[in-house]
Each structure stands twice: as structure tokens, then as C-alpha cells.
C-alpha atoms as a PDB file:
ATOM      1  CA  UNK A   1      48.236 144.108 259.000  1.00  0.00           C
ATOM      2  CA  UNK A   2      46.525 144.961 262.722  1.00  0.00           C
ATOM      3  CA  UNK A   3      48.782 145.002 265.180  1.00  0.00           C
ATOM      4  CA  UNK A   4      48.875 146.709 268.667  1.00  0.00           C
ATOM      5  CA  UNK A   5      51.210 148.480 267.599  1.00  0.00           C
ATOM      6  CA  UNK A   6      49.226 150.133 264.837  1.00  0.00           C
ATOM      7  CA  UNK A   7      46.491 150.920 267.007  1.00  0.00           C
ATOM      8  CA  UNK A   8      48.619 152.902 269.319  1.00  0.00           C
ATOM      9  CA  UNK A   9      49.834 154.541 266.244  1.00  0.00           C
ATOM     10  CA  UNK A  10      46.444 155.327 265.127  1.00  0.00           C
ATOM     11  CA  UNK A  11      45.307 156.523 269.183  1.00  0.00           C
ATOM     12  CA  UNK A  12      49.043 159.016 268.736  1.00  0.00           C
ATOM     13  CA  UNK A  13      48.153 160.237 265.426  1.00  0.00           C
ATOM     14  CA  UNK A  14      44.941 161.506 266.366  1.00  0.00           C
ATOM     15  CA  UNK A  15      45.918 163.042 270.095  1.00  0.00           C
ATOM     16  CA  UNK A  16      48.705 164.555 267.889  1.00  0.00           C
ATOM     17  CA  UNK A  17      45.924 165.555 265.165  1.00  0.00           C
ATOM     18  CA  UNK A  18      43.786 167.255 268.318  1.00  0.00           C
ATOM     19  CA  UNK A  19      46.484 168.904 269.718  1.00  0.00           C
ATOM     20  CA  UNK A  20      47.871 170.673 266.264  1.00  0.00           C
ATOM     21  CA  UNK A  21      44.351 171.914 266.113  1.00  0.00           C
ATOM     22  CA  UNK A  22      44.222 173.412 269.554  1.00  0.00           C
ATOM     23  CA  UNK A  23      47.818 174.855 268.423  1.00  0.00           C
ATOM     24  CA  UNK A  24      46.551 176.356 265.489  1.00  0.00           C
ATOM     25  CA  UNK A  25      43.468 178.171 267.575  1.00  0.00           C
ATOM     26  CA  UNK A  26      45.958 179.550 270.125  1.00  0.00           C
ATOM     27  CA  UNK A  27      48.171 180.823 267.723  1.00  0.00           C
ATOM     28  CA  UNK A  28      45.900 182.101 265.111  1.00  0.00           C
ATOM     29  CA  UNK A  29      43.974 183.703 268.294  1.00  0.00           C
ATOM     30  CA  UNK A  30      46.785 185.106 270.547  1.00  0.00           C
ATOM     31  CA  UNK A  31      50.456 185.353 267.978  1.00  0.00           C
ATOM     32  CA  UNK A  32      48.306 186.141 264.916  1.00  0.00           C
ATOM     33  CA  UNK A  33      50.006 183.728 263.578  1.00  0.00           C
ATOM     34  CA  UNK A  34      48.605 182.114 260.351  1.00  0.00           C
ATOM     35  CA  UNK A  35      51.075 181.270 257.667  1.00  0.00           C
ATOM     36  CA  UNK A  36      53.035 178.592 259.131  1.00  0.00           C
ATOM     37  CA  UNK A  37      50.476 177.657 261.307  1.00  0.00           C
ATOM     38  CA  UNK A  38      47.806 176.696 258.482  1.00  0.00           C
ATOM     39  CA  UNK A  39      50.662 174.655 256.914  1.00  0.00           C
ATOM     40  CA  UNK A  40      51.329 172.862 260.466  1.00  0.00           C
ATOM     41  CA  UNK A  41      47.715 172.271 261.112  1.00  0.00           C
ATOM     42  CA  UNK A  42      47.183 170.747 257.361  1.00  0.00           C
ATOM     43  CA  UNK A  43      50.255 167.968 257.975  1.00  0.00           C
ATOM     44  CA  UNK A  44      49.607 167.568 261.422  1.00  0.00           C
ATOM     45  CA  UNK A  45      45.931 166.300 260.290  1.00  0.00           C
ATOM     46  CA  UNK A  46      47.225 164.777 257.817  1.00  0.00           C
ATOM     47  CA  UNK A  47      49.353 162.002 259.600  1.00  0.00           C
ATOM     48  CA  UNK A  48      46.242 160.717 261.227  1.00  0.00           C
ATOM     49  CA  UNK A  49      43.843 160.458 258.037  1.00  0.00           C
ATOM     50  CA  UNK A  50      46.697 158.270 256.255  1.00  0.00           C
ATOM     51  CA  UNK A  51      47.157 156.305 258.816  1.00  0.00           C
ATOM     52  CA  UNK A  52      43.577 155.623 259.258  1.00  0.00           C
ATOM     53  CA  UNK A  53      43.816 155.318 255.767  1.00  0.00           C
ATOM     54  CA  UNK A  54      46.053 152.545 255.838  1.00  0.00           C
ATOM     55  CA  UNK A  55      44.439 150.514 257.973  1.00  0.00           C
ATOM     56  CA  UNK A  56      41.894 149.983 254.617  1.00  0.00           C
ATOM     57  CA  UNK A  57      44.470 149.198 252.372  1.00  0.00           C
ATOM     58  CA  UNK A  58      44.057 147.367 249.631  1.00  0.00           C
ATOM     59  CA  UNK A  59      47.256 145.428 249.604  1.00  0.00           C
ATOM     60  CA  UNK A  60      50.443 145.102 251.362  1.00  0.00           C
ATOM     61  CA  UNK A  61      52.034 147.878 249.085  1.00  0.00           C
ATOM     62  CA  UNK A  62      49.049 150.060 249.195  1.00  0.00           C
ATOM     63  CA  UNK A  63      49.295 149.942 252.958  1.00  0.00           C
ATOM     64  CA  UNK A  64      52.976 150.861 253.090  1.00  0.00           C
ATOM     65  CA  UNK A  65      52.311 153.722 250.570  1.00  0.00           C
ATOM     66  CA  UNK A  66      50.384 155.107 253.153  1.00  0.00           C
ATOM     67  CA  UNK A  67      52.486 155.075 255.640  1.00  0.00           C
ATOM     68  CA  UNK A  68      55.469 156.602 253.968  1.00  0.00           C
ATOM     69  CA  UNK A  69      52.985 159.562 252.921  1.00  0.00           C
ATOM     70  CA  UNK A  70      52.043 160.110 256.736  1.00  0.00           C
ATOM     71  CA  UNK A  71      55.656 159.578 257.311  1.00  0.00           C
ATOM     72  CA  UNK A  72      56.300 162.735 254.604  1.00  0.00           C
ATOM     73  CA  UNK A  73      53.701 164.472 256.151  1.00  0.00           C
ATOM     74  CA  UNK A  74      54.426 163.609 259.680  1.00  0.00           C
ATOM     75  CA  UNK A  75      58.713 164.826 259.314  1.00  0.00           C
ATOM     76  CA  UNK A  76      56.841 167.984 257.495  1.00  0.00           C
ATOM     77  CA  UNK A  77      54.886 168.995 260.635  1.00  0.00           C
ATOM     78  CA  UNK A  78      58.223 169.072 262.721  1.00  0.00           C
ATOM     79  CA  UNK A  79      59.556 171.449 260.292  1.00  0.00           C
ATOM     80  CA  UNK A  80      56.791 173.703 260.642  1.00  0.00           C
ATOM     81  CA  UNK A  81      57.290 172.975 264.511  1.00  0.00           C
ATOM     82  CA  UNK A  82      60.843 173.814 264.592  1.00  0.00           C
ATOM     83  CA  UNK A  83      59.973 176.959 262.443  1.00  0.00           C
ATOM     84  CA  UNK A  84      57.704 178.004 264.743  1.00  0.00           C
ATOM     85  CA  UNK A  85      59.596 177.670 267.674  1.00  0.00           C
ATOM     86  CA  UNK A  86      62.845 179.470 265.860  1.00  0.00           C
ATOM     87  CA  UNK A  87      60.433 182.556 265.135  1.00  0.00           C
ATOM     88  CA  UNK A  88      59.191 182.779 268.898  1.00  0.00           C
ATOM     89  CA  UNK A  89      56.092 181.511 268.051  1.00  0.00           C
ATOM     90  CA  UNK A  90      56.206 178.558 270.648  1.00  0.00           C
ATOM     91  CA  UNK A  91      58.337 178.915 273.599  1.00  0.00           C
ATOM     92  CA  UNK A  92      60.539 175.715 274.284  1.00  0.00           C
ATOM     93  CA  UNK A  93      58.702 174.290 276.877  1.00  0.00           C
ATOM     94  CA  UNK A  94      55.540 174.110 274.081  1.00  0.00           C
ATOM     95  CA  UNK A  95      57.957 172.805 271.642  1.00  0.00           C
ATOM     96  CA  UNK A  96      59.708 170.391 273.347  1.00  0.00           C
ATOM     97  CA  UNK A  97      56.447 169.126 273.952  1.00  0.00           C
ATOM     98  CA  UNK A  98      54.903 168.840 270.470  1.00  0.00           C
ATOM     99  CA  UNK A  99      58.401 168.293 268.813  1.00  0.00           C
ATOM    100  CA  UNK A 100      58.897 165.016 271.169  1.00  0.00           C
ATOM    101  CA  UNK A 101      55.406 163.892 270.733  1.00  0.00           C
ATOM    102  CA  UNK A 102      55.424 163.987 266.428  1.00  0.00           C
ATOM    103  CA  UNK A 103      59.331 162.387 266.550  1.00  0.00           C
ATOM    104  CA  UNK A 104      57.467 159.633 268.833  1.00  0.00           C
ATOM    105  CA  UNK A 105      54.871 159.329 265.825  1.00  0.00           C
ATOM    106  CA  UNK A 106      57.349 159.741 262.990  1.00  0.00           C
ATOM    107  CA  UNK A 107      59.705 155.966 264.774  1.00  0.00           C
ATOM    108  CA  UNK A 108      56.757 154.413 265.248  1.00  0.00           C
ATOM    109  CA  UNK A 109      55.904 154.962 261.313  1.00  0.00           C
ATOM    110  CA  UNK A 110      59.315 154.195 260.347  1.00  0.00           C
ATOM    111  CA  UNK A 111      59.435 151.338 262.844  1.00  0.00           C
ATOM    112  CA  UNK A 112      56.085 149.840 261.117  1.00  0.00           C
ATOM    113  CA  UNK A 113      57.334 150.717 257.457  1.00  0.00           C
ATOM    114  CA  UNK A 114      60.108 148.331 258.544  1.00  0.00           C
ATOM    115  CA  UNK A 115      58.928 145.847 259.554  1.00  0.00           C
ATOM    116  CA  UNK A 116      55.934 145.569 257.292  1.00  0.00           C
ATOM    117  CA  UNK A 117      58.622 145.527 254.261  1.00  0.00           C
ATOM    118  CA  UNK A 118      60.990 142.563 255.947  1.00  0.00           C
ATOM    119  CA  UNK A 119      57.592 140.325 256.172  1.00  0.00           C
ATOM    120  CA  UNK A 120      57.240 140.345 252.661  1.00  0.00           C
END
């Protein structure tokens, strides 16, 4: 169930996992920003613990399991992202940014999901 793949996955979900965080600070600190915020920075952190979760599964089904929920969690966080950006709380530039970097996350997921299930 280690692949390259997943190890990039699990390197993009924590970046992605750093950088929510350091979103969170900046807007809590300078937009005073903390509703949608908290519930971006609790899926964003998310994606990374169940993938790192997964990589412990306990079975081939467990370890998909996981993966869907990070894929929930992961599609979650760019609602809270588009939200954000649609109530001028990230310009587009920061956005853009985030938004491409989580959609990169949420194929690779999908992409593993996949593939996982056609092995079996």
C-alpha cells in the first residue's frame, strides 16, 4: 500500500496542513476573521492526519476508508476556501494559490482511491 505516489501525497498534505495554519494566523490576526477560518483550519489539518492515518491501516478497506474521509475533508476545505475568497477575505491571487494547491491534493486522493479499489 506504499507507493511514491502516497508519499508525495503525504509531503502535499502536510505543506497544505502548514500553510492553512499560517492562513488561519493571518486572517484571525489582520481580517478578524474567525468563523470560517476555524472551520478551514480544522479540514485543512485534517486531510493530512488521515492520510497519515492511512498509511497504518489495518486492511485494504480500512485504508481506503481513510482516504475517502480526507477526501470529504479535503473537497470541505475548498469550500471554506472559495467562501473565503467570495467574502473578500483572500484576494484571488491568495486563492488561486491555495484553491489550486488542495484541488492538486483532492486528484491525487481520488486518483489513489482508484486505483487502490481496481487492485482488489
Amino acid at each position: 500500500m506504499m507507493s511514491e505516489k502516497k508519499n508525495v501525497l503525504k509531503d502535499k498534505s502536510f505543506g497544505f496542513a502548514i500553510r492553512v495554519i499560517n492562513l488561519y494566523k493571518y486572517l484571525t490576526a489582520t481580517k478578524n476573521e474567525y468563523v470560517l477560518s476555524k472551520q478551514l483550519l480544522r479540514s485543512g489539518t485534517a486531510v493530512g492526519a488521515l492520510v497519515r492515518e492511512s498509511q497504518n491501516a489495518e486492511s485494504k478497506a480500512d485504508f481506503i476508508h481513510k482516504l475517502a474521509v480526507a477526501q470529504k475533508e479535503c473537497d470541505e476545505s475548498i469550500y471554506w476556501i472559495e467562501l473565503l475568497f467570495q467574502t473578500d477575505c483572500l484576494s484571488s491571487t491568495e486563492y488561486e494559490s491555495i484553491n489550486n494547491e488542495a484541488t492538486e491534493i483532492l486528484k491525487i486522493i481520488r486518483s489513489i482511491i482508484i486505483t487502490t479499489k481496481n487492485k482488489s
